[in-house]
C-alpha atoms as a PDB file:
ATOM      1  CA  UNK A   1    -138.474 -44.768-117.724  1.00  0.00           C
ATOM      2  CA  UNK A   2    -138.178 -45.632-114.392  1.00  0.00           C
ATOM      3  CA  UNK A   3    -134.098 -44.917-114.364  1.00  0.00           C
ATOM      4  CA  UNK A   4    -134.525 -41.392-115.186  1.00  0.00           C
ATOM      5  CA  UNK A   5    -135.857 -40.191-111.837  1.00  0.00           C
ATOM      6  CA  UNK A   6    -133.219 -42.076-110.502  1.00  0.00           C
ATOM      7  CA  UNK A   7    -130.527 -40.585-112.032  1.00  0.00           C
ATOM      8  CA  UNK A   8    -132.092 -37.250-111.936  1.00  0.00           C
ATOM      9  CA  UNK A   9    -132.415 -37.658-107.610  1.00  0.00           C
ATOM     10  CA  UNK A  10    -128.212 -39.168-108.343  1.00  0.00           C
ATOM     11  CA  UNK A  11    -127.164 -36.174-109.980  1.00  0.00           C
ATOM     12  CA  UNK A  12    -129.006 -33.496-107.733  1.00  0.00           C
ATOM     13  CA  UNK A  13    -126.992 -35.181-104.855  1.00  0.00           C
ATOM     14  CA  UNK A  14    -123.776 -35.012-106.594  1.00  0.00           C
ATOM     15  CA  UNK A  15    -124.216 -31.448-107.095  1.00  0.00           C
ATOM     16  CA  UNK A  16    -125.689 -30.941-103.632  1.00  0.00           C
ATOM     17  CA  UNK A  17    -122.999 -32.320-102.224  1.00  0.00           C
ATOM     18  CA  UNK A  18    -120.380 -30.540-104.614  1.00  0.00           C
ATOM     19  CA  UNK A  19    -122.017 -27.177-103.554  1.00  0.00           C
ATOM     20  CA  UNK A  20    -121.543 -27.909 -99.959  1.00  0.00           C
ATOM     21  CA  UNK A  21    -117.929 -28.833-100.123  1.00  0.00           C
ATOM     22  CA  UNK A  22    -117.264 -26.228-102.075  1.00  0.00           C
ATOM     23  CA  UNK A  23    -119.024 -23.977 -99.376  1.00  0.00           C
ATOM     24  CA  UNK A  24    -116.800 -25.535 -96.327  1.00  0.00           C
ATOM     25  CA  UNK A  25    -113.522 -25.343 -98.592  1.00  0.00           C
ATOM     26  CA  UNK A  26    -114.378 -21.505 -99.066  1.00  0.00           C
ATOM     27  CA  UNK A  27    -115.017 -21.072 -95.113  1.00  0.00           C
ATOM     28  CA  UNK A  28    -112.145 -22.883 -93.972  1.00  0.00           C
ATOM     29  CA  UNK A  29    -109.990 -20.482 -96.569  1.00  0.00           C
ATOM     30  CA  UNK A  30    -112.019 -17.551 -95.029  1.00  0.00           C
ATOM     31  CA  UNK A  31    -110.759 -18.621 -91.352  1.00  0.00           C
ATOM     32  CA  UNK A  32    -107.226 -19.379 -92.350  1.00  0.00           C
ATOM     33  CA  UNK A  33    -106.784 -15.861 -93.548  1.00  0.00           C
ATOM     34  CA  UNK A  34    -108.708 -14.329 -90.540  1.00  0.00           C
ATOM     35  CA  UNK A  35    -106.239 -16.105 -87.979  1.00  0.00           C
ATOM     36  CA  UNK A  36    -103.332 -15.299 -89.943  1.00  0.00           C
ATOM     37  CA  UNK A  37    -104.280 -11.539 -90.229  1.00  0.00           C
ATOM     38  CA  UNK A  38    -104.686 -11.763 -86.305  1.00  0.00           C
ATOM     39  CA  UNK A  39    -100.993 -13.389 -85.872  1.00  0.00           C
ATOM     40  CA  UNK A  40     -99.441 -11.346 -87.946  1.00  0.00           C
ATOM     41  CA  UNK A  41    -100.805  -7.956 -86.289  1.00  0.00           C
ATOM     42  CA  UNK A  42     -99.486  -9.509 -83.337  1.00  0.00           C
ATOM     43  CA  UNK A  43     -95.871  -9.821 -84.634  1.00  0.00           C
ATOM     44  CA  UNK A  44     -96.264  -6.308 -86.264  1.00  0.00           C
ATOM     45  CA  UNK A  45     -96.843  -5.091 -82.522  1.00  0.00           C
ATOM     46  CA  UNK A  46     -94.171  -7.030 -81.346  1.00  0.00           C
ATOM     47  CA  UNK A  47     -91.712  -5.485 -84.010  1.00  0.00           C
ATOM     48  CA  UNK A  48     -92.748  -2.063 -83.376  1.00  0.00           C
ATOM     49  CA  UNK A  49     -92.790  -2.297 -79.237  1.00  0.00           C
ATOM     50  CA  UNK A  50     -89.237  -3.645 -79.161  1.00  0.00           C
ATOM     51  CA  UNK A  51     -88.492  -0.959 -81.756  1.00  0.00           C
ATOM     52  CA  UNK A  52     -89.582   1.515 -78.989  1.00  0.00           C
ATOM     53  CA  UNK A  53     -87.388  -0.631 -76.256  1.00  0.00           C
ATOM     54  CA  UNK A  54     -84.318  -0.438 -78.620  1.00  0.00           C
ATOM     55  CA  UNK A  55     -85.041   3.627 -79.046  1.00  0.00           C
ATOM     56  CA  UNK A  56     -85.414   3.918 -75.401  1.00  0.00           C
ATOM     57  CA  UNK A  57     -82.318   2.015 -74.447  1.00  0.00           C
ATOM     58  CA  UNK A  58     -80.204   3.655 -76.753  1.00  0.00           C
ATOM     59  CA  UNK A  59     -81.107   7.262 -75.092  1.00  0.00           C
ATOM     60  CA  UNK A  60     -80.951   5.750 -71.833  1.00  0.00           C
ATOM     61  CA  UNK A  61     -77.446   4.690 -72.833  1.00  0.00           C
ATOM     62  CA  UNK A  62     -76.376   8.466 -74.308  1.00  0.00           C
ATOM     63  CA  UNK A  63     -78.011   9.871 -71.231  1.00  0.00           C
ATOM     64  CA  UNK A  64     -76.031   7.407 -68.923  1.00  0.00           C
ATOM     65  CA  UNK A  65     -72.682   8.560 -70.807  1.00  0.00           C
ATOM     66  CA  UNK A  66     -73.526  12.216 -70.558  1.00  0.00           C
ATOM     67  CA  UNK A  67     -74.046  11.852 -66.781  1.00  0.00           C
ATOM     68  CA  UNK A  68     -70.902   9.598 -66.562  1.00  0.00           C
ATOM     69  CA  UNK A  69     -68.643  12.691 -68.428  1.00  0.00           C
ATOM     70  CA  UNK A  70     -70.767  15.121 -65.820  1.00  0.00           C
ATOM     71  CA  UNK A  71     -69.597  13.320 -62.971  1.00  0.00           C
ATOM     72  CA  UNK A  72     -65.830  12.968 -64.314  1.00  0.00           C
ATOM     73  CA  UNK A  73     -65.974  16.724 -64.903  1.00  0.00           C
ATOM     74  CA  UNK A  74     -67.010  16.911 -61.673  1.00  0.00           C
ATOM     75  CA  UNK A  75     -64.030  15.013 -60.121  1.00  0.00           C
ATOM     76  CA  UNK A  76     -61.405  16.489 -61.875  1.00  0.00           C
ATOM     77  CA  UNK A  77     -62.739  20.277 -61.411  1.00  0.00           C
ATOM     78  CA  UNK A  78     -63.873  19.435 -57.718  1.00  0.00           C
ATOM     79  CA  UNK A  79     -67.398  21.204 -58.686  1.00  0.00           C
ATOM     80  CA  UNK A  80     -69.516  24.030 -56.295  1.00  0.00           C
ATOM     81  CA  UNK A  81     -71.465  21.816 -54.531  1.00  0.00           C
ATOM     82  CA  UNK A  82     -73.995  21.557 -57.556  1.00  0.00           C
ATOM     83  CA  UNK A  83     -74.415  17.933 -59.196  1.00  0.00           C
ATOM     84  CA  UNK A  84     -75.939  18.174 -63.083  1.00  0.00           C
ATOM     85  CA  UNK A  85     -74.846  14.790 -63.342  1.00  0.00           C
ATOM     86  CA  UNK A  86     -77.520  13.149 -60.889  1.00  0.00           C
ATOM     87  CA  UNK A  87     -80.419  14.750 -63.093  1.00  0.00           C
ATOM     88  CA  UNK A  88     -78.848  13.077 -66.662  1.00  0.00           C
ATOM     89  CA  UNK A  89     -78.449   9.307 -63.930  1.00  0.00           C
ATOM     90  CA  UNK A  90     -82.148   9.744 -63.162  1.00  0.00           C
ATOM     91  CA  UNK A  91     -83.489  10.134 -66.515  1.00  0.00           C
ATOM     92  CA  UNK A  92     -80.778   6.967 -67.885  1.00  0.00           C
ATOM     93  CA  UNK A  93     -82.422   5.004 -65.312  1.00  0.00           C
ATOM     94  CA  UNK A  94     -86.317   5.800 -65.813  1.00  0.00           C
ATOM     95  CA  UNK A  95     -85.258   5.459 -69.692  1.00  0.00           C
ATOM     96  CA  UNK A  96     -84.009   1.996 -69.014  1.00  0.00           C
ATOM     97  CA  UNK A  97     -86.453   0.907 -66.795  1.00  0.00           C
ATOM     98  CA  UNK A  98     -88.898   2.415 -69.917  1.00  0.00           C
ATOM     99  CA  UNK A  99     -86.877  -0.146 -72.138  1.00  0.00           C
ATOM    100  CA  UNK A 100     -87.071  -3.046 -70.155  1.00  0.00           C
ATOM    101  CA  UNK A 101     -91.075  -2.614 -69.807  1.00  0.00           C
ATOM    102  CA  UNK A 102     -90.839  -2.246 -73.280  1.00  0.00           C
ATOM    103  CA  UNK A 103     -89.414  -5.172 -73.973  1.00  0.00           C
ATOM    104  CA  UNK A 104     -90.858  -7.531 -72.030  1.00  0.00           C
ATOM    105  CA  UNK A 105     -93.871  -6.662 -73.425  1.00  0.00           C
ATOM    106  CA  UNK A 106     -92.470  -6.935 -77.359  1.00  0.00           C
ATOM    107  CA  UNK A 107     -91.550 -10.714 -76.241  1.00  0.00           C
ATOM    108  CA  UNK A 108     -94.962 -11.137 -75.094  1.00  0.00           C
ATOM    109  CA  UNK A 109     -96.246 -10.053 -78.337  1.00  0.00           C
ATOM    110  CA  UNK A 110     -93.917 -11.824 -80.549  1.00  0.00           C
ATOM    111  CA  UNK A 111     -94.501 -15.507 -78.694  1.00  0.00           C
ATOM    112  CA  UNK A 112     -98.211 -14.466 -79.062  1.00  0.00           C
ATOM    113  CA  UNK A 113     -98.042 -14.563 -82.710  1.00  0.00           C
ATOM    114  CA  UNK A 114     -95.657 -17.367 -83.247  1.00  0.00           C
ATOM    115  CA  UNK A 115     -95.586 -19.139 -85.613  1.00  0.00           C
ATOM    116  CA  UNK A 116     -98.221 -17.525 -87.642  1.00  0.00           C
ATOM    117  CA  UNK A 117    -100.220 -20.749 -88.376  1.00  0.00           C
ATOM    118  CA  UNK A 118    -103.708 -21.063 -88.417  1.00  0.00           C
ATOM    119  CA  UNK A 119    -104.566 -23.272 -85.837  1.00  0.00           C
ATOM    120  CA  UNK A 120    -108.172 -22.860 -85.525  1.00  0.00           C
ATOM    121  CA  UNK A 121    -108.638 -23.812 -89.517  1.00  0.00           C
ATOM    122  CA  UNK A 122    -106.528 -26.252 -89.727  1.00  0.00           C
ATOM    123  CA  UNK A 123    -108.618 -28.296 -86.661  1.00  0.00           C
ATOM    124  CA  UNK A 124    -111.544 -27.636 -88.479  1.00  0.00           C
ATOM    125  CA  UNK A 125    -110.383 -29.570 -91.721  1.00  0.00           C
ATOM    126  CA  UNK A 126    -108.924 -32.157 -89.375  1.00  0.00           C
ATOM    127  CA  UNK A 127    -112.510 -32.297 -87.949  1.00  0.00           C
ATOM    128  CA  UNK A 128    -113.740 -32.631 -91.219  1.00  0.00           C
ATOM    129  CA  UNK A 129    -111.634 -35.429 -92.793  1.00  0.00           C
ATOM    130  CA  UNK A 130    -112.219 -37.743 -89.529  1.00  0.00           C
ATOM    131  CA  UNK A 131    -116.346 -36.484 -90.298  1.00  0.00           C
ATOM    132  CA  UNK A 132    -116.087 -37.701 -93.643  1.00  0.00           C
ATOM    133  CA  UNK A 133    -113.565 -40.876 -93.187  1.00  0.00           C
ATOM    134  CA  UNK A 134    -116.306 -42.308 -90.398  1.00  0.00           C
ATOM    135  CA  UNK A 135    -119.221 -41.287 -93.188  1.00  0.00           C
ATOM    136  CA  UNK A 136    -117.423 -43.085 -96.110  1.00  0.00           C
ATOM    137  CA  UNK A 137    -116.267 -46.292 -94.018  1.00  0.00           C
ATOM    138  CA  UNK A 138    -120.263 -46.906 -93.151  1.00  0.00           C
ATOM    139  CA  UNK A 139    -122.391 -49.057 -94.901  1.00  0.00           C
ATOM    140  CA  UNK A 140    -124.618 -47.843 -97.761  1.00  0.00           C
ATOM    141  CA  UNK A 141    -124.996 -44.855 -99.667  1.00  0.00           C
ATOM    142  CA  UNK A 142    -127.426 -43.384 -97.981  1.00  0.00           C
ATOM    143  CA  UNK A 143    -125.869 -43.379 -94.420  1.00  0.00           C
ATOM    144  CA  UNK A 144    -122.397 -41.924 -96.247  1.00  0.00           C
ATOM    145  CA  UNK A 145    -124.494 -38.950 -98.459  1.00  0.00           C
ATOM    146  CA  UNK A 146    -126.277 -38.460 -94.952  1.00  0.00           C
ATOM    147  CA  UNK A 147    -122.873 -38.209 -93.192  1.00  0.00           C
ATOM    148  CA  UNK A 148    -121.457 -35.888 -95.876  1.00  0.00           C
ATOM    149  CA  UNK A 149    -125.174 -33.620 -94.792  1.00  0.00           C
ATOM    150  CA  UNK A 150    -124.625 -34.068 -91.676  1.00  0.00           C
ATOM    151  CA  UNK A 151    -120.695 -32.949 -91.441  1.00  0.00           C
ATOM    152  CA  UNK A 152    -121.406 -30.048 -93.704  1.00  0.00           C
ATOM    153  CA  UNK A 153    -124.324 -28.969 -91.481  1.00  0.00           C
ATOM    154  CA  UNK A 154    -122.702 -28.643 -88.227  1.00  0.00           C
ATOM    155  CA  UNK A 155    -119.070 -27.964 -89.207  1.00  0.00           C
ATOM    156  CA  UNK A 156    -119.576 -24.336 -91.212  1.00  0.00           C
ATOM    157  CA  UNK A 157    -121.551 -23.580 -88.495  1.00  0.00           C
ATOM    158  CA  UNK A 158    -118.460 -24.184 -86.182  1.00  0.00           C
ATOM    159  CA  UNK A 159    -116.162 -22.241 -88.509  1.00  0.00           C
ATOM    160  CA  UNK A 160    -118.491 -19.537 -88.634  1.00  0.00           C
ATOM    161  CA  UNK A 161    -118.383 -18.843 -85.116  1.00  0.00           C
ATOM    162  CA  UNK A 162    -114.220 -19.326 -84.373  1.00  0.00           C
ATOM    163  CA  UNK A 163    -113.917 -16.888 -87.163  1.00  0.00           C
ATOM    164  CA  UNK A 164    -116.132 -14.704 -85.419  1.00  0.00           C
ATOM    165  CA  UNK A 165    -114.054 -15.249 -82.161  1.00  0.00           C
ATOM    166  CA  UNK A 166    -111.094 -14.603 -84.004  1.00  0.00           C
ATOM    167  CA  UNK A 167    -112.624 -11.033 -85.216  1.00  0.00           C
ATOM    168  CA  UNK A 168    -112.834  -9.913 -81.868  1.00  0.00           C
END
């Protein structure tokens, strides 16, 4: 009689500590796909700003040609004294400058979000493992069931709150 409560207290800690793990597994899975949502907006951005720099350097480029065939039709005819062409130049220019913001900021973006690995999850199980490694290489079962507690206690905690930071 007296192994039954013995085994009873065994197998509530096996399935206390099965819940848990299963908990962390599930919260690490939760942060992985919250960082990865949050890298891949940020190469969606990029895409679509250096879109918008390729758009505005190709009109900056037609613009540029229409004031380059102004200015030709203005040396070959000798022209009144009135230059179209400088108003098609200044808009080519503000268009490219446009382009170039654009694009330096569609870099920016894209190295933001490269490579779309999630960082913050994957230090978390590393945190784990070494939590659990130091727990199982102690003496005793109760210091390594404690350990298991212990890691479980602070770590969801911890990936609670960098997928919070990640949200915002």
């Amino acid at each position: 009689m007296a192994a039954d409560p013995q085994n009873s207290n065994l197998a509530q800690a096996i399935q206390e500590v099965t819940e848990k793990a299963q908990l962390l597994v599930r919260e690490e899975i939760a942060l992985a796909k919250a960082e990865l949502t949050e890298k891949v907006t940020k190469l969606i951005k990029g895409a679509v700003v250096g879109i918008a720099a390729g758009i505005f350097l190709i009109l900056g480029l037609l613009y540029l040609l229409d004031a380059l065939s102004w200015g030709i039709w203005r040396l070959i005819e000798g022209g009144g004294g009135i230059n179209y062409w400088l108003g098609f130049l200044i808009v080519a220019v503000l268009l490219f400058v446009f382009g170039g913001i654009a694009g330096f900021l569609a870099a920016r973006f894209v190295k933001s979000g490269t490579p779309p690995t999630p960082k913050m999850a994957i230090e978390e199980a590393q945190l784990i493992r070494q939590t659990i490694s130091s727990s199982s290489s102690s003496t005793g079962r109760s210091s390594s069931s404690g350990g298991l507690a212990s890691a479980h206690s602070t770590t969801p905690t911890t990936g609670a709150r960098a997928a919070s930071e990640v949200d915002r």
